[in-house]
Protein backbone atom coordinates (compact mmCIF):
# COMPACT_ATOMS: atom_id res chain seq x y z
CA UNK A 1 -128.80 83.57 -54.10
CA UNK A 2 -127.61 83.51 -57.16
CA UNK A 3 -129.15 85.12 -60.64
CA UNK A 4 -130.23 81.97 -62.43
CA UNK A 5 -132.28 80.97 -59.49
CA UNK A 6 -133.57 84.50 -59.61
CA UNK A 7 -134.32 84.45 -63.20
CA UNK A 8 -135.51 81.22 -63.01
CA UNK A 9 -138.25 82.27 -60.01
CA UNK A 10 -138.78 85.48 -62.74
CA UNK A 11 -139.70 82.94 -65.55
CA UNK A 12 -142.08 80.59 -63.29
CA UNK A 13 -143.68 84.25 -61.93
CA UNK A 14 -144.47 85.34 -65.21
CA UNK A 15 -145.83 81.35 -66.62
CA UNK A 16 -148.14 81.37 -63.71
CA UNK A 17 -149.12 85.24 -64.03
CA UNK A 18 -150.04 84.60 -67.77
CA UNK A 19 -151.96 81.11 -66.65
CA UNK A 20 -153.76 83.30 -64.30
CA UNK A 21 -154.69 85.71 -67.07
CA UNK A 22 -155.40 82.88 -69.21
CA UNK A 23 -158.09 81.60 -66.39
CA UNK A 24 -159.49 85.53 -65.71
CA UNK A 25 -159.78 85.89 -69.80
CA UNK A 26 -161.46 82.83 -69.57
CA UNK A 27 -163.29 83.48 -66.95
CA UNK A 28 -164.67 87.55 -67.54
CA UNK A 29 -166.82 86.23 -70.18
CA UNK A 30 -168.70 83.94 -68.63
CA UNK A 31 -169.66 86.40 -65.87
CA UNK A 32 -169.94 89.15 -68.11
CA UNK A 33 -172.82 86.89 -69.69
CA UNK A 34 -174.20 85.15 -66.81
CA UNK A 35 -174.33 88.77 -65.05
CA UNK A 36 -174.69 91.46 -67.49
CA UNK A 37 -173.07 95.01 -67.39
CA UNK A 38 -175.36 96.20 -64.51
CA UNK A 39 -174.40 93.56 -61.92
CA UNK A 40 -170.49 94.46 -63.07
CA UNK A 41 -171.10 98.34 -62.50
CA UNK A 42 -172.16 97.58 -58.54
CA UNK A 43 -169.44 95.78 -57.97
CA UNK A 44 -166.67 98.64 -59.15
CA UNK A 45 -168.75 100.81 -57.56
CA UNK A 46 -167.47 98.93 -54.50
CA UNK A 47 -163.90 97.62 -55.06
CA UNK A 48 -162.45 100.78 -55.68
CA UNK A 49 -163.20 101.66 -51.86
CA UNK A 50 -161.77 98.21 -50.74
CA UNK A 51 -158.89 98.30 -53.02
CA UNK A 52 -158.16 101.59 -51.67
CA UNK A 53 -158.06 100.87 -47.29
CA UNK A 54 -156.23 97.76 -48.60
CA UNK A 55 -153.31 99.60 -49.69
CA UNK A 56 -153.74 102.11 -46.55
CA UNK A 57 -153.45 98.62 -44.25
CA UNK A 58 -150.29 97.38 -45.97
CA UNK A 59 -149.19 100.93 -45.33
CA UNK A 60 -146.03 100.36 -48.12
CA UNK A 61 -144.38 97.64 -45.48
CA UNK A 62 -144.51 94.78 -47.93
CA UNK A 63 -141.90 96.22 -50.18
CA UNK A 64 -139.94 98.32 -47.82
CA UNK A 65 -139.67 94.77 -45.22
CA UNK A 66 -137.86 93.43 -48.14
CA UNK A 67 -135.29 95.39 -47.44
CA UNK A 68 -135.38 94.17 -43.87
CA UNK A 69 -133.11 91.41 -42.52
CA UNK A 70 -135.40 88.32 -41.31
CA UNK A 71 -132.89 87.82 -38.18
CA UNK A 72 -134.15 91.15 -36.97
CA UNK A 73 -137.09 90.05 -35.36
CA UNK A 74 -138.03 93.28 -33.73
CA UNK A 75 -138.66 95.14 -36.35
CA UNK A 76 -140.62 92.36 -38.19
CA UNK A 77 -143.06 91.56 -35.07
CA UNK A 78 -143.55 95.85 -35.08
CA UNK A 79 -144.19 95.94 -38.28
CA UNK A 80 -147.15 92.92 -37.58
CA UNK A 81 -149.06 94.39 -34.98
CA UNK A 82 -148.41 98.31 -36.90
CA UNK A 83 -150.71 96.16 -39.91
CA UNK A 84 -153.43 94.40 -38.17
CA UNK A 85 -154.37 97.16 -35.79
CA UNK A 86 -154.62 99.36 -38.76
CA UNK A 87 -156.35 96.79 -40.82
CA UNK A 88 -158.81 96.29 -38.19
CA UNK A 89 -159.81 100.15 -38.08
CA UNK A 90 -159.57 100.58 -41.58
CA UNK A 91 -161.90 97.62 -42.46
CA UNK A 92 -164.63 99.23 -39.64
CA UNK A 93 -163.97 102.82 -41.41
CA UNK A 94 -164.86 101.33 -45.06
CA UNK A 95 -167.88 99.89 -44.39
CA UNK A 96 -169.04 102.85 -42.41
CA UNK A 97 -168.10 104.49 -45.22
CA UNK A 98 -170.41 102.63 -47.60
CA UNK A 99 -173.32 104.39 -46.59
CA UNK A 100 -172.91 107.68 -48.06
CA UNK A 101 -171.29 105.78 -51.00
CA UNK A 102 -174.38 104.38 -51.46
CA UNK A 103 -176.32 107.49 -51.31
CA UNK A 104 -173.67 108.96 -53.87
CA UNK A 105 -173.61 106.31 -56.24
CA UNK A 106 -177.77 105.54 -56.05
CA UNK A 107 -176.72 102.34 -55.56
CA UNK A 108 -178.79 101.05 -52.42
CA UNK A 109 -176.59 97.90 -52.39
CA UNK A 110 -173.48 98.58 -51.59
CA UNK A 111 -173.57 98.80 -47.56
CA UNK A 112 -173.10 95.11 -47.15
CA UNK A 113 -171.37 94.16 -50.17
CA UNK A 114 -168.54 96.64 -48.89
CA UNK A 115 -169.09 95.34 -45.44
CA UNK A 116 -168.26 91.56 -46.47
CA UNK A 117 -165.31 93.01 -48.76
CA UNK A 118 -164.12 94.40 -45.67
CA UNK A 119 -162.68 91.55 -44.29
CA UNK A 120 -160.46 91.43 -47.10
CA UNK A 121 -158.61 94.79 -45.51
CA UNK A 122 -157.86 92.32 -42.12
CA UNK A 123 -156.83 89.31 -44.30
CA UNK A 124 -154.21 91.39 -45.81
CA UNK A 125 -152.22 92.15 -43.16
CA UNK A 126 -151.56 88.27 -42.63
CA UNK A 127 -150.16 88.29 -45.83
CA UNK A 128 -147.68 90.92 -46.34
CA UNK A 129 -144.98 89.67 -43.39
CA UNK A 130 -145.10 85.93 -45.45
CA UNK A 131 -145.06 87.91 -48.60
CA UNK A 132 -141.69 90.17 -47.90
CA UNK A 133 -139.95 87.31 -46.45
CA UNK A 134 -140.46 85.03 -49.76
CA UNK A 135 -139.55 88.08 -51.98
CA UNK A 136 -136.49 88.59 -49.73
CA UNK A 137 -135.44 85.07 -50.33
CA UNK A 138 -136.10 85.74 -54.11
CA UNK A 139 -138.79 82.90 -54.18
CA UNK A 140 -140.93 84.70 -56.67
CA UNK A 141 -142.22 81.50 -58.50
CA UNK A 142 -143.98 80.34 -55.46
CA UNK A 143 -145.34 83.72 -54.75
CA UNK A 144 -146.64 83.31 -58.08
CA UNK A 145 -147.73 79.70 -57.77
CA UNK A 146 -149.75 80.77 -54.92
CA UNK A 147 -151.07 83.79 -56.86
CA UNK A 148 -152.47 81.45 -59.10
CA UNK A 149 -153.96 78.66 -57.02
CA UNK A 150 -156.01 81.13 -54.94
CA UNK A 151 -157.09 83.07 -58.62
CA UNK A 152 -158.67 79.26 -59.94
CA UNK A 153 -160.42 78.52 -57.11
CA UNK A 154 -161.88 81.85 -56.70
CA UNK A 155 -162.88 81.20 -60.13
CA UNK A 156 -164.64 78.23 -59.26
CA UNK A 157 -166.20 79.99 -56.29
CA UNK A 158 -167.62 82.61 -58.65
CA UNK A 159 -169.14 80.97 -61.58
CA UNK A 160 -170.86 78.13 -58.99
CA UNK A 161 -172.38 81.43 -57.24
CA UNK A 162 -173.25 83.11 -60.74
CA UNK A 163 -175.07 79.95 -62.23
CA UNK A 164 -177.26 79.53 -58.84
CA UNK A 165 -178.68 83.20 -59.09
CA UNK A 166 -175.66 85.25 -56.80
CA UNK A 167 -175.50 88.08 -59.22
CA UNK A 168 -173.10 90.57 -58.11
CA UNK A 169 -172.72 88.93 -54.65
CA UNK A 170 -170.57 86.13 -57.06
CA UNK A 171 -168.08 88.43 -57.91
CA UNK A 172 -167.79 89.20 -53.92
CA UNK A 173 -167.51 85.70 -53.64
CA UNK A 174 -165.03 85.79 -55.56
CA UNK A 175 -162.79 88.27 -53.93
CA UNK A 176 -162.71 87.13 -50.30
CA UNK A 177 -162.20 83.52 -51.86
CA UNK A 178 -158.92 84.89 -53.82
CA UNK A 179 -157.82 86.70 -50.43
CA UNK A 180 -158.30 84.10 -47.92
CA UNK A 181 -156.47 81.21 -49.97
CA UNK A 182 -153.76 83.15 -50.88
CA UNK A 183 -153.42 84.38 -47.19
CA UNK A 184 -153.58 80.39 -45.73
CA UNK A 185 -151.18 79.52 -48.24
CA UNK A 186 -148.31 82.09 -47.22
CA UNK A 187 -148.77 81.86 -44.12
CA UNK A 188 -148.51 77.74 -44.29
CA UNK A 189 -145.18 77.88 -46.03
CA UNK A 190 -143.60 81.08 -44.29
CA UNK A 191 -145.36 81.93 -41.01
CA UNK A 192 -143.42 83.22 -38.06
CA UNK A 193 -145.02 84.09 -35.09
CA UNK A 194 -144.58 87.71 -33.94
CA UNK A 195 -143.24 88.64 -30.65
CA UNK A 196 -145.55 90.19 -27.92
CA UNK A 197 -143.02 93.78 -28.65
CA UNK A 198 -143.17 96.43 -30.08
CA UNK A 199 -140.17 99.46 -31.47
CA UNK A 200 -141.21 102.52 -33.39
CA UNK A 201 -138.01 103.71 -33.51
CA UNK A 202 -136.86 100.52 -35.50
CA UNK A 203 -139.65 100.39 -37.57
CA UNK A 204 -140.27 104.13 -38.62
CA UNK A 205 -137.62 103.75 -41.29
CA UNK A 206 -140.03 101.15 -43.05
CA UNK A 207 -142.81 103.52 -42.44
CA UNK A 208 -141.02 106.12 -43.89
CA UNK A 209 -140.29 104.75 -47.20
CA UNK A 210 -143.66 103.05 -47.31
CA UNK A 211 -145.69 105.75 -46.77
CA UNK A 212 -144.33 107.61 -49.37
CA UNK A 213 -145.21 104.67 -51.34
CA UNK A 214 -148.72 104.47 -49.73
CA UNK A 215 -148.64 108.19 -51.39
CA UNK A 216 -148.90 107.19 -54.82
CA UNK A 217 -151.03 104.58 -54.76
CA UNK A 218 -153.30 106.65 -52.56
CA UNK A 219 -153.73 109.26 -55.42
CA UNK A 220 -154.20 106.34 -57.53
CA UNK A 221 -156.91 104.70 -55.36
CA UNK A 222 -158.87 107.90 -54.89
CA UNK A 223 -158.65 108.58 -58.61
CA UNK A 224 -160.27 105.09 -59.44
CA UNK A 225 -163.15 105.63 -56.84
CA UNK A 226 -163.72 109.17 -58.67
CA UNK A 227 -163.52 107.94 -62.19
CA UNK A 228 -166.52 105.12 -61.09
CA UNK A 229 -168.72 107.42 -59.40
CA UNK A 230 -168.30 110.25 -62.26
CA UNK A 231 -168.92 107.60 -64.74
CA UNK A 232 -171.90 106.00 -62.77
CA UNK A 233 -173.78 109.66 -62.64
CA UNK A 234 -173.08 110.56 -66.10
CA UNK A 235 -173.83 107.45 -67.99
CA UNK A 236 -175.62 104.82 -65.51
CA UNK A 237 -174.15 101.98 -63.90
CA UNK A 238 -174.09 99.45 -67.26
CA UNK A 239 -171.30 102.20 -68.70
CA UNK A 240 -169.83 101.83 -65.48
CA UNK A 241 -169.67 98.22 -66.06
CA UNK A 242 -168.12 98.22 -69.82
CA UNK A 243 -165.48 100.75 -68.74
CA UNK A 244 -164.28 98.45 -65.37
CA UNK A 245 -164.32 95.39 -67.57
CA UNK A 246 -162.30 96.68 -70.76
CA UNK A 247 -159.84 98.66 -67.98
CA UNK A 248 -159.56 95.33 -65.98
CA UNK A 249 -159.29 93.04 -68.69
CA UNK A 250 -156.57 95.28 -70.15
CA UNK A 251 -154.59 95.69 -66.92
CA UNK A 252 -154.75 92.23 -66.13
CA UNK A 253 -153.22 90.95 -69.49
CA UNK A 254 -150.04 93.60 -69.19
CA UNK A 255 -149.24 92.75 -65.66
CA UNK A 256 -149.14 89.24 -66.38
CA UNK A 257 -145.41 90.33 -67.71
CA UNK A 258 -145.27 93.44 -66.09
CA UNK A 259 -145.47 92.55 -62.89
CA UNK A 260 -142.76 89.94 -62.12
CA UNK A 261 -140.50 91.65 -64.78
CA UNK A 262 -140.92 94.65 -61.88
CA UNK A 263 -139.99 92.03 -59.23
CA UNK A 264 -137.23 90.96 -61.15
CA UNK A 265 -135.51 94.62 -61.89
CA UNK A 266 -136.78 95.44 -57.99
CA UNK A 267 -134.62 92.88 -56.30
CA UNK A 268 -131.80 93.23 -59.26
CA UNK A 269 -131.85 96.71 -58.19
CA UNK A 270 -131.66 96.08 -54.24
CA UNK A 271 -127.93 95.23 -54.24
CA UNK A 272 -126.32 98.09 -53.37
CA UNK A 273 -123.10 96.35 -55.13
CA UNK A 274 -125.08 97.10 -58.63
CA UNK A 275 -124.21 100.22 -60.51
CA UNK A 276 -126.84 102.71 -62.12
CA UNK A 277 -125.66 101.85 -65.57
CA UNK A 278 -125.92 97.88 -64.66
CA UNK A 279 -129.61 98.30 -63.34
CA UNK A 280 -129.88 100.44 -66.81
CA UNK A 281 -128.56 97.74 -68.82
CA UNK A 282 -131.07 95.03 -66.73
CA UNK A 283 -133.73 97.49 -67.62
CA UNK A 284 -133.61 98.14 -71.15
CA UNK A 285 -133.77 94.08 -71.36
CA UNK A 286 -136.58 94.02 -69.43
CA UNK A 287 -138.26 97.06 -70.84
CA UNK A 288 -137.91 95.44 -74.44
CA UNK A 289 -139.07 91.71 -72.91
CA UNK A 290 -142.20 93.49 -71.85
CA UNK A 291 -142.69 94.79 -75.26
CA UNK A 292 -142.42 92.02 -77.10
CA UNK A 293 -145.27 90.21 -74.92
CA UNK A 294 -147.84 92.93 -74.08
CA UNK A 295 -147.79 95.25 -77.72
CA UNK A 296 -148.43 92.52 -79.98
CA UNK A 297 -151.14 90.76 -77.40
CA UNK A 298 -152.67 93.97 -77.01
CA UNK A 299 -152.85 95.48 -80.33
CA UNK A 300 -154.06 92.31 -81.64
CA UNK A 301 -157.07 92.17 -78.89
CA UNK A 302 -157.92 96.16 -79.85
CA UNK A 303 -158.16 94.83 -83.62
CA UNK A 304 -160.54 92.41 -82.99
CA UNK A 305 -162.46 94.40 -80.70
CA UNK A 306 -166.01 94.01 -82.12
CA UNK A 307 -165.45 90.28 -82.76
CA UNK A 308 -164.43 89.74 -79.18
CA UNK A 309 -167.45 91.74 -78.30
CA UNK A 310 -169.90 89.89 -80.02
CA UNK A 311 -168.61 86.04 -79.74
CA UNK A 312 -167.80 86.31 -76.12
CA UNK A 313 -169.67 89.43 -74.22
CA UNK A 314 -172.85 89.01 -76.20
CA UNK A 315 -175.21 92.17 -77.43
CA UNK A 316 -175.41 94.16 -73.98
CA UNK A 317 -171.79 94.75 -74.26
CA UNK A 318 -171.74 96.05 -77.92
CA UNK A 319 -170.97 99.70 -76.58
CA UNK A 320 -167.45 98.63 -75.07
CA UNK A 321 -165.94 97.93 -78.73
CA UNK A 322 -164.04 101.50 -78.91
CA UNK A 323 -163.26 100.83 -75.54
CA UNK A 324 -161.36 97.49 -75.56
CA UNK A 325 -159.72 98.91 -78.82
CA UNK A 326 -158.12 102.00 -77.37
CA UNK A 327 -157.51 100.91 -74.13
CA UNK A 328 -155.98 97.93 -74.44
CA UNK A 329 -152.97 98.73 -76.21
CA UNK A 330 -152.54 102.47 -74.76
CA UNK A 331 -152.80 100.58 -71.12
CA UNK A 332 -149.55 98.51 -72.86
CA UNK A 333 -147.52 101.45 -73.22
CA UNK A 334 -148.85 102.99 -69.80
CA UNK A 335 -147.38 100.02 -68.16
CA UNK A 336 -143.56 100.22 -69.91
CA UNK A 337 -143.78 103.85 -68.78
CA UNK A 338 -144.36 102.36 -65.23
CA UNK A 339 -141.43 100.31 -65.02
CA UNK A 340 -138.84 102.41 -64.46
CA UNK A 341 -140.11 103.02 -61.13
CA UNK A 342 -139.13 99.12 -59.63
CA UNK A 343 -135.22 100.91 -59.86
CA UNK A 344 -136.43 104.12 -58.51
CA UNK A 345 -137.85 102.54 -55.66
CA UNK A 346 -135.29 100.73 -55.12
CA UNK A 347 -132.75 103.50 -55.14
CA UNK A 348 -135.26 105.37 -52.69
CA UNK A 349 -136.10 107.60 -55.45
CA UNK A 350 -139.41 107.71 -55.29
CA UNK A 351 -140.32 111.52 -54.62
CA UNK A 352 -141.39 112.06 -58.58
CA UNK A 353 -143.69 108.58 -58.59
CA UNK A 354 -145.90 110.24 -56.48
CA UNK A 355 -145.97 113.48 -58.33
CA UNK A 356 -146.55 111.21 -61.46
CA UNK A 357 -149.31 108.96 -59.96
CA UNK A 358 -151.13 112.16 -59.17
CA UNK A 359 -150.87 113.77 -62.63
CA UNK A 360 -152.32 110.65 -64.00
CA UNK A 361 -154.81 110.40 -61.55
CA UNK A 362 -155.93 114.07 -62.71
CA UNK A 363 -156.01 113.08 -66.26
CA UNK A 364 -157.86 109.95 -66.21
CA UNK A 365 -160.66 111.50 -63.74
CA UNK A 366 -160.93 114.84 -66.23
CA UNK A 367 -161.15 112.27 -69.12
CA UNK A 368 -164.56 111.07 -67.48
CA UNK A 369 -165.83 113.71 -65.95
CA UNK A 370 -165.36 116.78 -67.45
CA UNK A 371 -167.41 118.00 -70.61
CA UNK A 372 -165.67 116.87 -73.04
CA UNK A 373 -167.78 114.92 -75.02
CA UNK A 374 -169.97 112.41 -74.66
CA UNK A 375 -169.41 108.41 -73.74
CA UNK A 376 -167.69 107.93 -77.45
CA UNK A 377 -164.91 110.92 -76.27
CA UNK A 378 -163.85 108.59 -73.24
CA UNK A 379 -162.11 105.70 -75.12
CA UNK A 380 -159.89 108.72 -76.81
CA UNK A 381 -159.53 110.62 -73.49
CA UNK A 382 -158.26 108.05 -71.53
CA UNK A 383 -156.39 106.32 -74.45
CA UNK A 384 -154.13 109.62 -74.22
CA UNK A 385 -153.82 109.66 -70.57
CA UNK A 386 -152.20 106.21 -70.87
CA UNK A 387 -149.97 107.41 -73.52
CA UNK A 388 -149.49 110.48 -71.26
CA UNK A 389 -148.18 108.40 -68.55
CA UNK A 390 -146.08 106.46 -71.09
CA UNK A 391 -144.16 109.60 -71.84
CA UNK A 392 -143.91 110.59 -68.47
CA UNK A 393 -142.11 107.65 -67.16
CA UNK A 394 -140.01 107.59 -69.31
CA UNK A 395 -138.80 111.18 -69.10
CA UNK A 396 -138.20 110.31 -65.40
CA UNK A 397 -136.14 107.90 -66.27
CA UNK A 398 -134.14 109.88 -67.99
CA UNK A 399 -134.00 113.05 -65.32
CA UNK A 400 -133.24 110.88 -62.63
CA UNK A 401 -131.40 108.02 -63.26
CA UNK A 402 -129.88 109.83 -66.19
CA UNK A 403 -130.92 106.85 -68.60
CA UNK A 404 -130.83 107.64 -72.28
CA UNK A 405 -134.14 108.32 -74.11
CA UNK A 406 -132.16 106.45 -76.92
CA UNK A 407 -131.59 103.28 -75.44
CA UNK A 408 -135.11 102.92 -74.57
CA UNK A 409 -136.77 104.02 -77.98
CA UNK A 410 -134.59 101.24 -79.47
CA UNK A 411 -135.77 98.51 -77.19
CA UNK A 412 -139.44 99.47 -78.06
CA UNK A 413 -139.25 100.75 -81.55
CA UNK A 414 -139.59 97.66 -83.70
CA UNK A 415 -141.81 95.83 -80.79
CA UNK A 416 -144.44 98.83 -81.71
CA UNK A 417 -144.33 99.08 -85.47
CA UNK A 418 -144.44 95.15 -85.95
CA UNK A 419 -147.44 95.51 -83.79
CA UNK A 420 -148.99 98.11 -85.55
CA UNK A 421 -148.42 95.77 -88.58
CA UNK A 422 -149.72 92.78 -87.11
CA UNK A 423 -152.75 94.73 -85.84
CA UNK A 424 -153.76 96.04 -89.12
CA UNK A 425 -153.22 92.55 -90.69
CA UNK A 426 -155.50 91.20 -88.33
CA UNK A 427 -158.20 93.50 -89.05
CA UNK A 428 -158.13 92.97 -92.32
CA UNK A 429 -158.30 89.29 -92.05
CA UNK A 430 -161.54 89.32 -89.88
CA UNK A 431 -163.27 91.56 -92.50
CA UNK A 432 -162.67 89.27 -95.29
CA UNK A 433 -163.27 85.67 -93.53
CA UNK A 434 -166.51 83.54 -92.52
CA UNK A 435 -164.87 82.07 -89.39
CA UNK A 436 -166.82 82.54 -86.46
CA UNK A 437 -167.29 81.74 -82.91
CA UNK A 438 -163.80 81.16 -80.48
CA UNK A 439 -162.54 78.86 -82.73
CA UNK A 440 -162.45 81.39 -85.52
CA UNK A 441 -161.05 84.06 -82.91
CA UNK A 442 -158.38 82.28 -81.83
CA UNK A 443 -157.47 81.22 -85.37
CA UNK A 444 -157.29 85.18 -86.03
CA UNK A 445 -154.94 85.67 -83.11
CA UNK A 446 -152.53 83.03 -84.08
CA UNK A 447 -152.22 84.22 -87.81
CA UNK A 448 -151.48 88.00 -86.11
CA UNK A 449 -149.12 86.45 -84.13
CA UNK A 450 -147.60 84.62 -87.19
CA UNK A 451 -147.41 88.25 -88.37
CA UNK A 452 -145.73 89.80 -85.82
CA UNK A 453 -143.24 87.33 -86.04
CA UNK A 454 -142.53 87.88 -89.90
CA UNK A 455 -142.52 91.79 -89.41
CA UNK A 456 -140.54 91.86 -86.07
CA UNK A 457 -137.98 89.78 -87.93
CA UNK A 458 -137.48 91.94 -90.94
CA UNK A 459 -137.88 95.33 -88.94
CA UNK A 460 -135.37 94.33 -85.83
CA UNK A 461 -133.78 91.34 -86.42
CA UNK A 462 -130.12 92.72 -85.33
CA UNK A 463 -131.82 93.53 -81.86
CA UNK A 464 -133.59 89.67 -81.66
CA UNK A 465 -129.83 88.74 -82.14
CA UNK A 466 -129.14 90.36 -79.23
CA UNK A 467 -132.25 89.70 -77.19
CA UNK A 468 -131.07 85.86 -77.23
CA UNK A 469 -127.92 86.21 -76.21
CA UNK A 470 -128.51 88.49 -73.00
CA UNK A 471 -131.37 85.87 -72.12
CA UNK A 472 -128.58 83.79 -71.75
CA UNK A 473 -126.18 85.12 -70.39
CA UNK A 474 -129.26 86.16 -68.05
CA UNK A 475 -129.72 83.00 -66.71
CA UNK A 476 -126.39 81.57 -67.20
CA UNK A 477 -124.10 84.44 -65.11
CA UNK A 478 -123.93 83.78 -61.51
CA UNK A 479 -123.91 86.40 -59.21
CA UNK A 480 -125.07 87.27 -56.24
CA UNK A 481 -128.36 89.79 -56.25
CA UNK A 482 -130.26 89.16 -53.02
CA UNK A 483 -130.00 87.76 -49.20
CA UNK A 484 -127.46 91.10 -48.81
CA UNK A 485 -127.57 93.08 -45.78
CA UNK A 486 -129.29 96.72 -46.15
């Protein structure tokens, strides 16, 4: 393969991830008003639990397979059976589990809403073999098309169930709808069927590396299920509800870029013909690409935080304004922090993400539960563990891939202050006009936007100079990157 088709699959990843978004922005509000905050707080009481055995199932294997070549059909049929007998225990073990969740929560509903979710754990491991194989062959615009395909129809699944009286049981709906498309998709286009063997000798290296990875996201996981049930004793389960939807909202507008700009430097970084400062070059492009898209998007969205409340959340969710305005653009700069760690991983340096996940972890859940002020504190708290983990990254980039601080504060300097700019503009402009209603929002967004530009041009126009020509030359250098033995 050669890097325009890679860049090419990078560009179709990230069109689909940000049609997805555009469908789940779309899409939030009308649940959040056909089911209210309370209906929102159940179900976060019970994804957290789900999201966590998920990650358990895949076990790290869909990255580290990656790795793996597909010719070596030992190790890929070991690696199937490894996932779907642990999927299959892990799925009985969560909704066994739901019970005292219940009991902890006060939430008397969650037994068998967890036990449908469960099935989820078992669908997973269908998916990850089909998954690694397509990522391997650096087809990450169809693992994006597919993304999206199973994201609309769930969509449709959800609001049918909302408008015929489903409540939260919609938004389960939802889920196992997302899962099970996306998992008869991949396995239509890039099934193999596993051999009746079996090697743990060949396929302990993959465990190896994945469980470190299972590592982090386990302290991640475990912080998320702590940071619901603190927030559902100390403030009830509509709080709950407001803090899920501003943090998922948020999250789900950054990866839209984040994530296949990850993919992209992850498989860049694979070829072990690729030098450190190469990868570092590849990443400050990247880093600043991100910028560009998520700062500006963000920082708009947190200055138009009580008009986004009121036209499309309604009056039950006026409490979540500080919320979407601190979170949304801190959650920005958590994510750049984060993507340092597609090279690490590559490089098998990963000992430091988990030490980092964890410190995170123990910031956000402190931010919630701990006394330190009441629900109008949390916005601030949480805003600064995002920043926190911004920092952090970064410094880690620097210790161990010896990448200069620099380099990086240049790619996101002017992306930040013509934010700010555009942010405060933007502000300023809803206070003084009459426009209502989405029309009037989106007619807010655009003339940010139009201010970004402007200020982005006058701050950092030398660097825009060079952002188009290494887009270019991006797509336009062959190379090989991927399909390279390991």
């Amino acid at each position: 393969m050669r890097a325009p088709r890679l860049a090419l699959g990078a560009a179709a990843m990230t069109a689909c991830n940000i049609a997805k978004i555009g469908i789940q922005l779309g899409l939030t509000p009308v649940m959040a008003r056909l089911l209210g905050p309370s209906e929102f707080g159940v179900f976060s009481l019970a994804q957290p639990s789900i999201l966590f055995v998920m990650m358990l199932a895949d076990g790290g294997l869909g990255q580290s397979l990656s790795r793996e070549p597909e010719e070596h059909d030992l190790v890929w049929s070991s690696a199937f059976w490894i996932m779907l007998a642990t999927s299959v225990c892990l799925a009985a073990a969560v909704a066994v589990w739901a019970f005292p969740l219940a009991w902890l929560a006060h939430e008397q509903r969650l037994p068998p809403i967890v036990a449908t979710l469960s099935l989820c754990v078992v669908i997973l491991s269908l998916t990850v073999a089909p998954s690694a194989r397509l990522t391997r062959r650096g087809r990450l615009g169809d693992l994006a098309i597919y993304d999206l395909i199973a994201n609309a129809l769930g969509g449709v699944v959800a609001v049918i169930s909302a408008l015929n009286g489903a409540g939260v049981w919609s938004l389960v709906a939802q889920f196992v709808t997302v899962c099970g498309t996306r998992a008869a998709i991949l396995n239509a286009v890039a099934f193999h069927r596993p051999a009746l063997v079996f090697s743990w000798k060949l396929v302990a290296p993959h465990t190896m590396l994945g469980g470190t990875i299972v590592l982090t996201k386990l302290a991640e996981s475990v912080g998320r299920m702590a940071e619901s049930a603190a927030l559902s004793r100390r403030f009830g389960a509509a709080a709950l509800g407001m803090f899920s939807f501003s943090g998922q909202a948020a999250w789900s507008m950054v990866q839209s870029v984040n994530n296949p700009t990850w993919t992209y430097l992850y498989v860049q970084a694979l070829d072990p013909a690729r030098s450190l400062s190469v990868i570092e070059a590849t990443h400050k492009r990247l880093f600043r690409l991100v910028a560009l898209t998520s700062l500006p998007a963000t920082a708009i969205i947190a200055a138009l935080a009580g008009r986004v409340t009121a036209e499309l959340l309604g009056p039950t969710w006026i409490r979540g304004v500080l919320l979407i305005a601190l979170i949304f653009p801190s959650q920005a700069l958590g994510s750049l922090g984060h993507l340092s760690s597609a090279a690490l991983y590559a490089k098998g340096r990963i000992k430091w993400q988990t030490w980092i996940a964890v410190a995170y972890v123990v910031m956000r859940v402190g931010s919630v539960s701990l006394p330190l002020g009441g629900w109008g504190a949390v916005p601030w708290l949480i805003a600064a563990a995002n920043l926190a983990y911004f920092g952090i990254g970064v410094l880690s980039a620097r210790l161990q891939m010896n990448w200069s601080l620099r380099t990086i504060g240049s790619a996101v300097r002017g992306p930040a202050v013509a934010s700010v700019i555009a942010a405060a503009a933007t502000y300023k402009l809803a206070e003084q006009t009459s426009v209502h209603g989405i029309a009037g929002l989106l007619v807010l967004m655009a003339l940010g936007s139009v201010v970004f530009l402007v200020a982005l041009v006058a701050i950092d126009f030398k660097e825009l100079q060079r952002d188009i020509s290494e887009l270019r030359a991006m797509t336009a250098k062959a190379e090989p990157v991927a399909n390279v033995a390991f």
